[in-house]
Protein backbone atom coordinates (compact mmCIF):
# COMPACT_ATOMS: atom_id res chain seq x y z
CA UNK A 1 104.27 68.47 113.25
CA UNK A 2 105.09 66.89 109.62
CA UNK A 3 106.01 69.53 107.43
CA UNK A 4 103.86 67.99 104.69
CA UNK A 5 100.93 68.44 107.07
CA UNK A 6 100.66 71.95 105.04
CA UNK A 7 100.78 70.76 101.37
CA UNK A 8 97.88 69.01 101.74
CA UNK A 9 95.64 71.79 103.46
CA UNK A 10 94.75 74.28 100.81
CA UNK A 11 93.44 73.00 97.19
CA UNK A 12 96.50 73.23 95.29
CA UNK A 13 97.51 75.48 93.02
CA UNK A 14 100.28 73.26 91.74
CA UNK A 15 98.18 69.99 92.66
CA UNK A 16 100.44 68.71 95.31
CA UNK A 17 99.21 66.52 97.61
CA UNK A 18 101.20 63.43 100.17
CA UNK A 19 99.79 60.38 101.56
CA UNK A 20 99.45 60.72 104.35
CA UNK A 21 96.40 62.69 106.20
CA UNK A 22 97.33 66.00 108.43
CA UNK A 23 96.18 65.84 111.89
CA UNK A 24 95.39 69.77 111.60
CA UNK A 25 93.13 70.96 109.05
CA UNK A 26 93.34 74.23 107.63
CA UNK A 27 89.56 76.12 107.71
CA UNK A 28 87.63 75.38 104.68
CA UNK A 29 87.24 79.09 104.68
CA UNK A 30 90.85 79.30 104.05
CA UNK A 31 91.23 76.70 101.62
CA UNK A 32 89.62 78.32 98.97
CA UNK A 33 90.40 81.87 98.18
CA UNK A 34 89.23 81.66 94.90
CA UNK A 35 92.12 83.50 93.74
CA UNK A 36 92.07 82.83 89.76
CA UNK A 37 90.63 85.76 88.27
CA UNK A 38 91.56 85.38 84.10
CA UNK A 39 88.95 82.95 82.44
CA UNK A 40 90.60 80.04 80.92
CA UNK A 41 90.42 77.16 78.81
CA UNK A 42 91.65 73.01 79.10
CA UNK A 43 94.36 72.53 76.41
CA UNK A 44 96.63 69.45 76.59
CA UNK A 45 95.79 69.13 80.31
CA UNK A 46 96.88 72.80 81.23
CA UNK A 47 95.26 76.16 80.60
CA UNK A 48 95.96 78.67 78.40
CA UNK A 49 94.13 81.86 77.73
CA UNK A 50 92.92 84.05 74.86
CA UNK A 51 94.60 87.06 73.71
CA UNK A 52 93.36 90.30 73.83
CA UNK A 53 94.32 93.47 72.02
CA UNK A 54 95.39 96.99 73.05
CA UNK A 55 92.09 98.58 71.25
CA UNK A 56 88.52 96.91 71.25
CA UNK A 57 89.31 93.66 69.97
CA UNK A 58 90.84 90.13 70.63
CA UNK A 59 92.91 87.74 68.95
CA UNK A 60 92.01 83.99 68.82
CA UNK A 61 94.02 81.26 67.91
CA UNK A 62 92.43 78.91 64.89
CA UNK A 63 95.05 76.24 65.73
CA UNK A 64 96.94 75.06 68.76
CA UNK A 65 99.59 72.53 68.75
CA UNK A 66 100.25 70.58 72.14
CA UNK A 67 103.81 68.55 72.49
CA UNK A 68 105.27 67.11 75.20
CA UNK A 69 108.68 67.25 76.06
CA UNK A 70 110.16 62.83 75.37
CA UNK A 71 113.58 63.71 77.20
CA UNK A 72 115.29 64.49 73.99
CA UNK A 73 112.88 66.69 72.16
CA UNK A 74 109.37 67.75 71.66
CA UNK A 75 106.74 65.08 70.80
CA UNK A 76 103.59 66.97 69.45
CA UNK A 77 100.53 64.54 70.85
CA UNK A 78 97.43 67.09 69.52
CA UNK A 79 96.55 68.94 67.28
CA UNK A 80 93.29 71.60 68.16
CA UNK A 81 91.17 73.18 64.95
CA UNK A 82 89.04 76.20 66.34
CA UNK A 83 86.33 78.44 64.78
CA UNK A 84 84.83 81.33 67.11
CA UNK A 85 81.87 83.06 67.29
CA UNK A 86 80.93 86.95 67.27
CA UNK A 87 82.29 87.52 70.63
CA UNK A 88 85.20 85.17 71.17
CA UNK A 89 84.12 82.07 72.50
CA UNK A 90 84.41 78.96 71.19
CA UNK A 91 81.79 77.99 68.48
CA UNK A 92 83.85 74.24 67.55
CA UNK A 93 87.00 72.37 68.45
CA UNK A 94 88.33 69.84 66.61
CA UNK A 95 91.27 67.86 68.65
CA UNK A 96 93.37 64.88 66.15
CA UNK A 97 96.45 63.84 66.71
CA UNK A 98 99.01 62.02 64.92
CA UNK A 99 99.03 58.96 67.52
CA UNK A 100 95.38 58.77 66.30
CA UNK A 101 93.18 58.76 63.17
CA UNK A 102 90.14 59.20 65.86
CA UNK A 103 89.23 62.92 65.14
CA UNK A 104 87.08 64.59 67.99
CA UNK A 105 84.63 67.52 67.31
CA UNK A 106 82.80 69.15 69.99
CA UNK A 107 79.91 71.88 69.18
CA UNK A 108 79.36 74.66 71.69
CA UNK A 109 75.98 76.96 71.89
CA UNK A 110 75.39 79.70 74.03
CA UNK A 111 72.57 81.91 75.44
CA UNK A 112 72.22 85.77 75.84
CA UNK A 113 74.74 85.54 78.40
CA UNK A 114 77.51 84.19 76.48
CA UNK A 115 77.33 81.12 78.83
CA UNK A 116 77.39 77.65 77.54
CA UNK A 117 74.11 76.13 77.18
CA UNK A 118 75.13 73.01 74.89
CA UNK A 119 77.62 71.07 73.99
CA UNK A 120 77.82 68.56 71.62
CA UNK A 121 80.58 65.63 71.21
CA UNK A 122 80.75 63.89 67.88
CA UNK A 123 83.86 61.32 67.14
CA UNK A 124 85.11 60.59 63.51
CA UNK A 125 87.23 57.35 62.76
CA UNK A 126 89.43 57.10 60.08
CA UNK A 127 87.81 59.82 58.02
CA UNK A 128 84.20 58.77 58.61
CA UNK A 129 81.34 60.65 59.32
CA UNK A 130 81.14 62.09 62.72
CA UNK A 131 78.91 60.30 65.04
CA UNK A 132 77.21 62.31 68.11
CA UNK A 133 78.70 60.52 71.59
CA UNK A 134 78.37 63.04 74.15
CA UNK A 135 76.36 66.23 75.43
CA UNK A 136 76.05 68.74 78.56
CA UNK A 137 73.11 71.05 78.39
CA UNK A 138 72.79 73.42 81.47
CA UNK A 139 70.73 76.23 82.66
CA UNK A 140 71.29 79.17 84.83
CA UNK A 141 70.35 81.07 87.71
CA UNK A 142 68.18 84.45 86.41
CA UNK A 143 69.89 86.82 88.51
CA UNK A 144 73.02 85.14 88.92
CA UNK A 145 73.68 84.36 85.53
CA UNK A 146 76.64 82.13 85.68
CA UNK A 147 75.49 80.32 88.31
CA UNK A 148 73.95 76.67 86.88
CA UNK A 149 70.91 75.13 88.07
CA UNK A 150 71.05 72.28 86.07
CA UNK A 151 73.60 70.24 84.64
CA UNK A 152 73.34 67.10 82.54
CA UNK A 153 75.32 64.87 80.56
CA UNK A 154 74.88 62.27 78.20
CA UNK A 155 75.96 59.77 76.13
CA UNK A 156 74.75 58.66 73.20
CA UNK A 157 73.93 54.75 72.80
CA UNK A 158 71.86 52.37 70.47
CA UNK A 159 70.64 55.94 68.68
CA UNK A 160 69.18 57.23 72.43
CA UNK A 161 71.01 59.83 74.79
CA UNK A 162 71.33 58.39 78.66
CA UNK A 163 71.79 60.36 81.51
CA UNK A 164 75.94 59.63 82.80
CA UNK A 165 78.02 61.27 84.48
CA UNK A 166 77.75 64.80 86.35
CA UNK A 167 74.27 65.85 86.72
CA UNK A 168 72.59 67.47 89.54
CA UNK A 169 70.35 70.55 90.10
CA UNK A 170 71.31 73.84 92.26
CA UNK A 171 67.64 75.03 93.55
CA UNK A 172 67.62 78.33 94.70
CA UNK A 173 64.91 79.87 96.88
CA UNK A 174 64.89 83.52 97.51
CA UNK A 175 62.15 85.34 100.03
CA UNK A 176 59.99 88.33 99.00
CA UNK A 177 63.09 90.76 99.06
CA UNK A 178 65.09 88.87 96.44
CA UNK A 179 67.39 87.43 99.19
CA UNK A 180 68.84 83.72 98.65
CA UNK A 181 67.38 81.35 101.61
CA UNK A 182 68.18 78.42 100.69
CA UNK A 183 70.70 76.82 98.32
CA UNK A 184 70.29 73.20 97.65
CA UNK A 185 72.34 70.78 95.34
CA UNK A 186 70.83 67.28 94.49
CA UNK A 187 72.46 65.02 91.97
CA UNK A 188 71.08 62.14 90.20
CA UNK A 189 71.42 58.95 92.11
CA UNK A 190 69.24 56.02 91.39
CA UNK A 191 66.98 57.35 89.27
CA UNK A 192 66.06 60.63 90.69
CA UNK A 193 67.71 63.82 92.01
CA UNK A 194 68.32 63.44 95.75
CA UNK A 195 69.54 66.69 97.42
CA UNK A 196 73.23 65.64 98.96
CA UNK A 197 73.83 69.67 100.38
CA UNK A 198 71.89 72.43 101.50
CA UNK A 199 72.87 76.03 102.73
CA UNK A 200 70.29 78.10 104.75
CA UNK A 201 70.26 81.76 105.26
CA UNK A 202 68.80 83.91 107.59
CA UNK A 203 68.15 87.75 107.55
CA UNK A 204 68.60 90.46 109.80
CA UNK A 205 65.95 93.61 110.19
CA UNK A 206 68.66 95.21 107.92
CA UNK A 207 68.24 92.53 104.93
CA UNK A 208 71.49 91.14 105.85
CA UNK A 209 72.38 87.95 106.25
CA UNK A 210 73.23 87.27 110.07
CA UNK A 211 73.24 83.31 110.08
CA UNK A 212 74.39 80.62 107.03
CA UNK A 213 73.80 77.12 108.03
CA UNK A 214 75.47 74.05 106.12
CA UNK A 215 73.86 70.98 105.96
CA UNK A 216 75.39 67.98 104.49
CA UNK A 217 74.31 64.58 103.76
CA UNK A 218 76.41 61.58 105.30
CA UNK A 219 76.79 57.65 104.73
CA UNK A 220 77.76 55.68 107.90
CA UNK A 221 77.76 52.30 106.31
CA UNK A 222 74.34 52.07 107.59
CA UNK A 223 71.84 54.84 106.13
CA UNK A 224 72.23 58.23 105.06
CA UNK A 225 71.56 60.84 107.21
CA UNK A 226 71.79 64.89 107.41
CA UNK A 227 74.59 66.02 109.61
CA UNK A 228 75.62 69.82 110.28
CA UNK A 229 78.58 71.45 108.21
CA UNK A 230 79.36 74.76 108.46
CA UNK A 231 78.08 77.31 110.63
CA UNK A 232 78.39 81.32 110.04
CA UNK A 233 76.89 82.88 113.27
CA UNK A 234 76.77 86.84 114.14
CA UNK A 235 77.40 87.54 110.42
CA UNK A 236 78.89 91.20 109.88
CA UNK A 237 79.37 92.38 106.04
CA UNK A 238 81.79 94.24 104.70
CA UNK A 239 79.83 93.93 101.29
CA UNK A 240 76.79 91.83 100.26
CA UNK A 241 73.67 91.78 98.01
CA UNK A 242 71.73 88.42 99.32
CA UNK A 243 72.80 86.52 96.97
CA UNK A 244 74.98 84.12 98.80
CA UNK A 245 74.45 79.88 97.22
CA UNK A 246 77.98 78.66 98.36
CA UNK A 247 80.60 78.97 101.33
CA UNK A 248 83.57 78.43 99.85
CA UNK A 249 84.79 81.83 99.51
CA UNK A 250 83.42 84.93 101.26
CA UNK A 251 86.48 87.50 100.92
CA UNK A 252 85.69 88.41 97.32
CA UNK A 253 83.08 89.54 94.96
CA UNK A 254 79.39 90.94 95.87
CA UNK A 255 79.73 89.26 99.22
CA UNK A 256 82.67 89.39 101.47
CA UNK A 257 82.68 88.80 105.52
CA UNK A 258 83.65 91.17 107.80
CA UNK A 259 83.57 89.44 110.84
CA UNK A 260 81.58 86.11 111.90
CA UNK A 261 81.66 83.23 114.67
CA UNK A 262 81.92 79.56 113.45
CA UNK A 263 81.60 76.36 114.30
CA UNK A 264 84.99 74.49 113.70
CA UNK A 265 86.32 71.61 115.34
CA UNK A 266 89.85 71.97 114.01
CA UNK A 267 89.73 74.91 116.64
CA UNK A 268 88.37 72.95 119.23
CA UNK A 269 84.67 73.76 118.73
CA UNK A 270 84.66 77.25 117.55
CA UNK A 271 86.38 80.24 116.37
CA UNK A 272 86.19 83.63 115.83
CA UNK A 273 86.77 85.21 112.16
CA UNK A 274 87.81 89.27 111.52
CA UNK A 275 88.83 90.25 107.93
CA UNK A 276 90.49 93.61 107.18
CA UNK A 277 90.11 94.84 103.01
CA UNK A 278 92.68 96.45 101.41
CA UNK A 279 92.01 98.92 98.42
CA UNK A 280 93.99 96.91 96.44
CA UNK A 281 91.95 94.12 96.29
CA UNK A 282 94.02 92.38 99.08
CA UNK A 283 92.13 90.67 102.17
CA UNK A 284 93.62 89.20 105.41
CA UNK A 285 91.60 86.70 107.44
CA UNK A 286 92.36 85.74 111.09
CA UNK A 287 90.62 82.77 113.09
CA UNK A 288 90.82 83.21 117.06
CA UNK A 289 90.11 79.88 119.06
CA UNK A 290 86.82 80.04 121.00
CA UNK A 291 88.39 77.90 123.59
CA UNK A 292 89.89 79.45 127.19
CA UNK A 293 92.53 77.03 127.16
CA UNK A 294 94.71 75.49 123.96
CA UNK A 295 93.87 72.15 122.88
CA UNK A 296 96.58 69.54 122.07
CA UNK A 297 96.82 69.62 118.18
CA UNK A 298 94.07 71.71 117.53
CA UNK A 299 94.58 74.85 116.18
CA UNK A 300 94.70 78.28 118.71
CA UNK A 301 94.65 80.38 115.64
CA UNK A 302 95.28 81.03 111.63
CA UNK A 303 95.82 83.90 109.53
CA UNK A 304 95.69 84.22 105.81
CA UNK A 305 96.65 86.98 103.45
CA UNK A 306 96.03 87.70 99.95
CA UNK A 307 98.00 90.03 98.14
CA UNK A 308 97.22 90.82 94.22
CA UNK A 309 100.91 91.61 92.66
CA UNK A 310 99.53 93.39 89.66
CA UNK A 311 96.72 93.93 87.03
CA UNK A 312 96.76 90.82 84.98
CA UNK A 313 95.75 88.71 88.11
CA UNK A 314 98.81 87.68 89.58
CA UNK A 315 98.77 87.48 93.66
CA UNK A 316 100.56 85.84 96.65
CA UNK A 317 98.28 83.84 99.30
CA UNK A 318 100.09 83.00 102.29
CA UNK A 319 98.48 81.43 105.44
CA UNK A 320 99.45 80.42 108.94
CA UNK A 321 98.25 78.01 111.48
CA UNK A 322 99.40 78.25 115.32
CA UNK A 323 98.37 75.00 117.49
CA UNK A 324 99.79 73.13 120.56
CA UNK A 325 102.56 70.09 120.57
CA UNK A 326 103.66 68.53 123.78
CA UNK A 327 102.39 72.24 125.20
CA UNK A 328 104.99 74.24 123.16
CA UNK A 329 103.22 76.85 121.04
CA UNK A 330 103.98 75.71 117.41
CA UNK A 331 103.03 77.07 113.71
CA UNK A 332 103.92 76.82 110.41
CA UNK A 333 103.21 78.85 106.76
CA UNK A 334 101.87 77.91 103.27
CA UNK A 335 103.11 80.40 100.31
CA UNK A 336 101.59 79.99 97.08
CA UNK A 337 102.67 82.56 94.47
CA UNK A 338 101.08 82.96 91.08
CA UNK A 339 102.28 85.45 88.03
CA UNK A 340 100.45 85.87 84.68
CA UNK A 341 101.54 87.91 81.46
CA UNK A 342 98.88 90.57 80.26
CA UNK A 343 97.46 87.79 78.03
CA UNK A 344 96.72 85.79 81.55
CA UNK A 345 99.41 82.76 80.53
CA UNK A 346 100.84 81.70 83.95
CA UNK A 347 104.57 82.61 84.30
CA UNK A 348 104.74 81.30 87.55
CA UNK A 349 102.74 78.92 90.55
CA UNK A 350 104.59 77.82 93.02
CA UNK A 351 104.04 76.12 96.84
CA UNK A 352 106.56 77.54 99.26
CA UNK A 353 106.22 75.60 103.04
CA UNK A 354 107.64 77.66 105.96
CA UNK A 355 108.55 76.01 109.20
CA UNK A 356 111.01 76.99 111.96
CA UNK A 357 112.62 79.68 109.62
CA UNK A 358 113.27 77.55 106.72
CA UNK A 359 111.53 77.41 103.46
CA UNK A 360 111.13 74.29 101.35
CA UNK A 361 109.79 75.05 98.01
CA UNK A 362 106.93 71.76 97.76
CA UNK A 363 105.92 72.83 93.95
CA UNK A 364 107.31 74.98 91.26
CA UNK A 365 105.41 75.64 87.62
CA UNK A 366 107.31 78.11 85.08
CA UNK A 367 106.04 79.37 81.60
CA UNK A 368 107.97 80.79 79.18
CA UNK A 369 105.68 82.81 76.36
CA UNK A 370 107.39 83.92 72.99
CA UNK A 371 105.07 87.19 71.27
CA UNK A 372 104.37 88.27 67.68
CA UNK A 373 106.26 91.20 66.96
CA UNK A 374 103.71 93.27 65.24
CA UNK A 375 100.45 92.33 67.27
CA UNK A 376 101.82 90.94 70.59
CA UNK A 377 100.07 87.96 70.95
CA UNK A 378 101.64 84.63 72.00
CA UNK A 379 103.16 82.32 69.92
CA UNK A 380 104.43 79.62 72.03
CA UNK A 381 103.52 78.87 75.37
CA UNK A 382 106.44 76.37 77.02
CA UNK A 383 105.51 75.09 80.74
CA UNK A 384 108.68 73.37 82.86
CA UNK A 385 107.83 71.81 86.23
CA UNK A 386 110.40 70.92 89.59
CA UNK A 387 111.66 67.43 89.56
CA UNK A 388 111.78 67.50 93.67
CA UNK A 389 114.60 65.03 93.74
CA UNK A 390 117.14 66.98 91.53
CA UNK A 391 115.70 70.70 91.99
CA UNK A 392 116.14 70.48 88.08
CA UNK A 393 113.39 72.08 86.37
CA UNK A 394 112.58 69.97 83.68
CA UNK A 395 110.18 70.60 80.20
CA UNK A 396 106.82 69.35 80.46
CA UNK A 397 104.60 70.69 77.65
CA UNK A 398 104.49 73.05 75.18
CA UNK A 399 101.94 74.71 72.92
CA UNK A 400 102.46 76.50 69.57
CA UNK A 401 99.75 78.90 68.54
CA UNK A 402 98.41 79.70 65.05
CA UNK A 403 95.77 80.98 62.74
CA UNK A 404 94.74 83.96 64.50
CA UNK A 405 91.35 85.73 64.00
CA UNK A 406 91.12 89.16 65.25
CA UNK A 407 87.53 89.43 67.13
CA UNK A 408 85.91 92.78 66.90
CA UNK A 409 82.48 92.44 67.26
CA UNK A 410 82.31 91.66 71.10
CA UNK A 411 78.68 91.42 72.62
CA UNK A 412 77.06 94.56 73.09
CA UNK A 413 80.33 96.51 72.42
CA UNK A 414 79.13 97.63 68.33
CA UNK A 415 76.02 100.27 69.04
CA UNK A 416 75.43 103.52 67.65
CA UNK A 417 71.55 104.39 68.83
CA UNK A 418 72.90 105.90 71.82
CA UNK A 419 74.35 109.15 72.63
CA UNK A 420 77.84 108.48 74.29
CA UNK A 421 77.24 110.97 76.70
CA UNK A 422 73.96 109.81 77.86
CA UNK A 423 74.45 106.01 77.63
CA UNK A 424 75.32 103.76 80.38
CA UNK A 425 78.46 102.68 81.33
CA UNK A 426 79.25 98.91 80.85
CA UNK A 427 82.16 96.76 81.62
CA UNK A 428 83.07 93.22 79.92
CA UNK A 429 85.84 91.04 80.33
CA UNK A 430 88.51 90.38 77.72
CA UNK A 431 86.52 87.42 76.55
CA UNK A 432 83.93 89.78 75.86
CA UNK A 433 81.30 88.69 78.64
CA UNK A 434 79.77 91.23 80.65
CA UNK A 435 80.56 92.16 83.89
CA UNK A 436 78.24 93.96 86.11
CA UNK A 437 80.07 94.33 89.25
CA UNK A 438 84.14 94.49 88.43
CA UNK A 439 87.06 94.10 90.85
CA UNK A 440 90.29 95.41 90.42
CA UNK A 441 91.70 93.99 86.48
CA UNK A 442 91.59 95.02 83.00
CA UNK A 443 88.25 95.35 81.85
CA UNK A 444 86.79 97.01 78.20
CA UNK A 445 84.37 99.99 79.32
CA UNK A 446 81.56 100.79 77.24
CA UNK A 447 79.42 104.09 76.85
CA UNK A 448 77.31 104.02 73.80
CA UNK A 449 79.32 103.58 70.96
CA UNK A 450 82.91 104.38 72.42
CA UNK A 451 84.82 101.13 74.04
CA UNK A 452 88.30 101.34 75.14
CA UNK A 453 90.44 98.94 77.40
CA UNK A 454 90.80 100.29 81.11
CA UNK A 455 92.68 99.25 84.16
CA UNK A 456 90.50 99.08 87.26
């Protein structure tokens, strides 16, 4: 068995990926732990977070400088204006740079929820007026109120906007009990939406889901047609509240797996899935073969484990596959390791492979974050990647931050009507959103009109 055969199982958190295509597959219910748990933002290709303070409020940068590293120096390559609005997010963003006199604006609105529900792109030449050439408007789910159920983009041409790009809808059917049924995604194609994936669920006499059912639409060359994906059989819950619209991660949040049968041909038809919780916020999920007998090159069994390393949503996930060569029992291990500051700027990602009692390190990301004395929030963020052929680490990017606005006035934080005693407890994130069911992190509590920063 390759030893690349494991870089190219899990969706990367480095990105590293090889040409050629492993004859094992890891479970999709492996390859997505849907680990990242800090909100972040696209600058200069990479993300970077927001800073937030000890007390009630958080700092915002108004200006971010991006530069890339030319061999003998920094290169700055764009420039980012930002203005903010009551609760942190991002009202505008104005990217030049001084490769460019193109200056591009982009407008952001939001709804109750402090989710986006518009934004607008407008492009300035040489000083001109801007001129609108983009927009994504979206909805969301009621209940689920991050989840979108419609997406569309547009670009603007011969003073009309024109559907392009990523648009689909996420319908959602739920039965008299507020359970999800049925999940279905159709994107435009042709003219009209055409649903492309579909997700069934059915409940138990104890309002539990006990079957999920993917359904997937396929092109042979011929016709489309609907073939079977996923199957979740003898569902048992550790957690869940119904409202299950997607499969690719059931180990964390409002609905996590306790044990389930599946249908997967990498284990030669089927498996069997147990997951053990930690208090911690860890999780380890093992995959038993169905099969009486091994398989050549399909897998016998699999184990992953996630392990959070602190508070600020840094975590090791390290799986294993077992499967059959030439009838020798054979199996190999994917590390990835992640580290974040208390201001959620990665430190550290890297892809460790394990095989035969070696490790080969596949990927390595490092940041190094420089901190204003009196306030403590970041200053420059510097990220240096492996070169794989001289195990140098080498500078990639860097970003310099300025301008900061101290945000206060967080949604729903400022309220004296209620009695502190009396009032309900609410939690938010450090980007001020709310959250109404929190996992372990920092969080700001709310009880009327006291708010203070706790660790959960």
């Amino acid at each position: 068995m390759n030893k690349l055969l494991l870089s190219t199982l899990a969706i990367g958190i480095i990105g590293a990926t090889c040409e050629a295509a492993p004859r094992v597959k890891l479970p999709r219910l492996l390859q997505n732990p849907g680990v990242s748990k800090v909100q972040t933002t696209t600058v200069g290709k990479k993300k970077v977070r927001r800073a937030a303070t000890e007390n009630t409020g958080i700092w915002c940068p108004g200006t971010l400088n991006v530069s890339v590293w030319a061999g003998d120096g920094w290169f700055e390559v764009e420039d980012y204006a930002r203005t903010y609005t009551q609760t942190g997010k991002i009202a505008t963003e104005t990217i030049t740079s001084p490769l460019d006199p193109t200056e591009l604006r982009t407008t952001y609105t939001y709804n109750e929820n402090d989710m986006p529900v518009l934004e607008l792109s407008e492009m300035s030449e040489e000083g001109d007026e801007f001129e609108k050439t983009e927009k994504v408007e979206r909805t969301y789910d009621n209940r689920l109120t991050n989840v979108i159920t419609q997406n569309r983009q547009y670009e603007w041409d011969l003073d009309e906007w024109y559907l392009s790009g990523n648009n689909y809808n996420r319908n959602i059917t739920r039965d008299a009990a507020g359970n999800i049924t049925q999940s279905e995604i159709a994107v435009w194609y042709d003219g009209d939406f055409d649903p492309t994936l579909r997700l069934n669920m059915t409940y138990g006499e104890d309002g539990k889901a006990n079957t999920i059912t993917e359904n997937i639409l396929t092109y042979d060359g011929f016709g489309f047609s609907w073939e079977e994906g996923q199957v979740f059989t003898s569902c048992v819950w550790e957690q869940t509240d119904g409202q299950i619209y997607q499969v690719d991660n059931l180990f964390e949040g409002n609905n996590r797996l306790k044990s389930c049968a599946i249908n997967d041909v990498d284990f030669g038809g089927g498996a069997l899935v147990y997951v053990t919780y930690g208090e911690d916020g860890s999780y380890t999920v093992s995959f038993t073969s169905m099969m009486n007998s091994g398989i050549e090159d399909y897998l016998t069994a699999a184990e992953a484990v996630f392990t959070p390393l602190d508070n600020y949503g840094s975590y090791t996930y390290e799986y294993t596959i077992h499967y059959l060569e030439d009838g020798e029992a054979m199996s190999e291990t994917m590390r990835q390791t992640a580290k974040y500051d208390a201001y959620g700027n990665e430190l550290l990602s890297e892809e460790t492979y394990i095989f035969d009692g070696e490790e080969y390190v596949e990927g390595r990301l490092v940041g190094e974050v420089t901190y204003d004395e009196t306030n403590g929030y970041p200053l420059t963020y510097t990220i240096a990647s492996l070169d794989p052929e001289t195990e140098e680490m080498i500078p990639e990017m860097r970003i310099a931050f300025s301008d900061y606005s101290l945000i206060t006035a967080v949604k729903g934080i400022c309220s004296d009507q209620i009695e502190d005693e009396a009032a309900p407890v609410e939690y938010y994130n450090l980007n001020g959103q709310r959250v109404l069911n929190p996992g372990h992190g920092i969080y700001l509590r709310r009880q009327g009109t006291k708010t203070t920063k706790v660790v959960l």
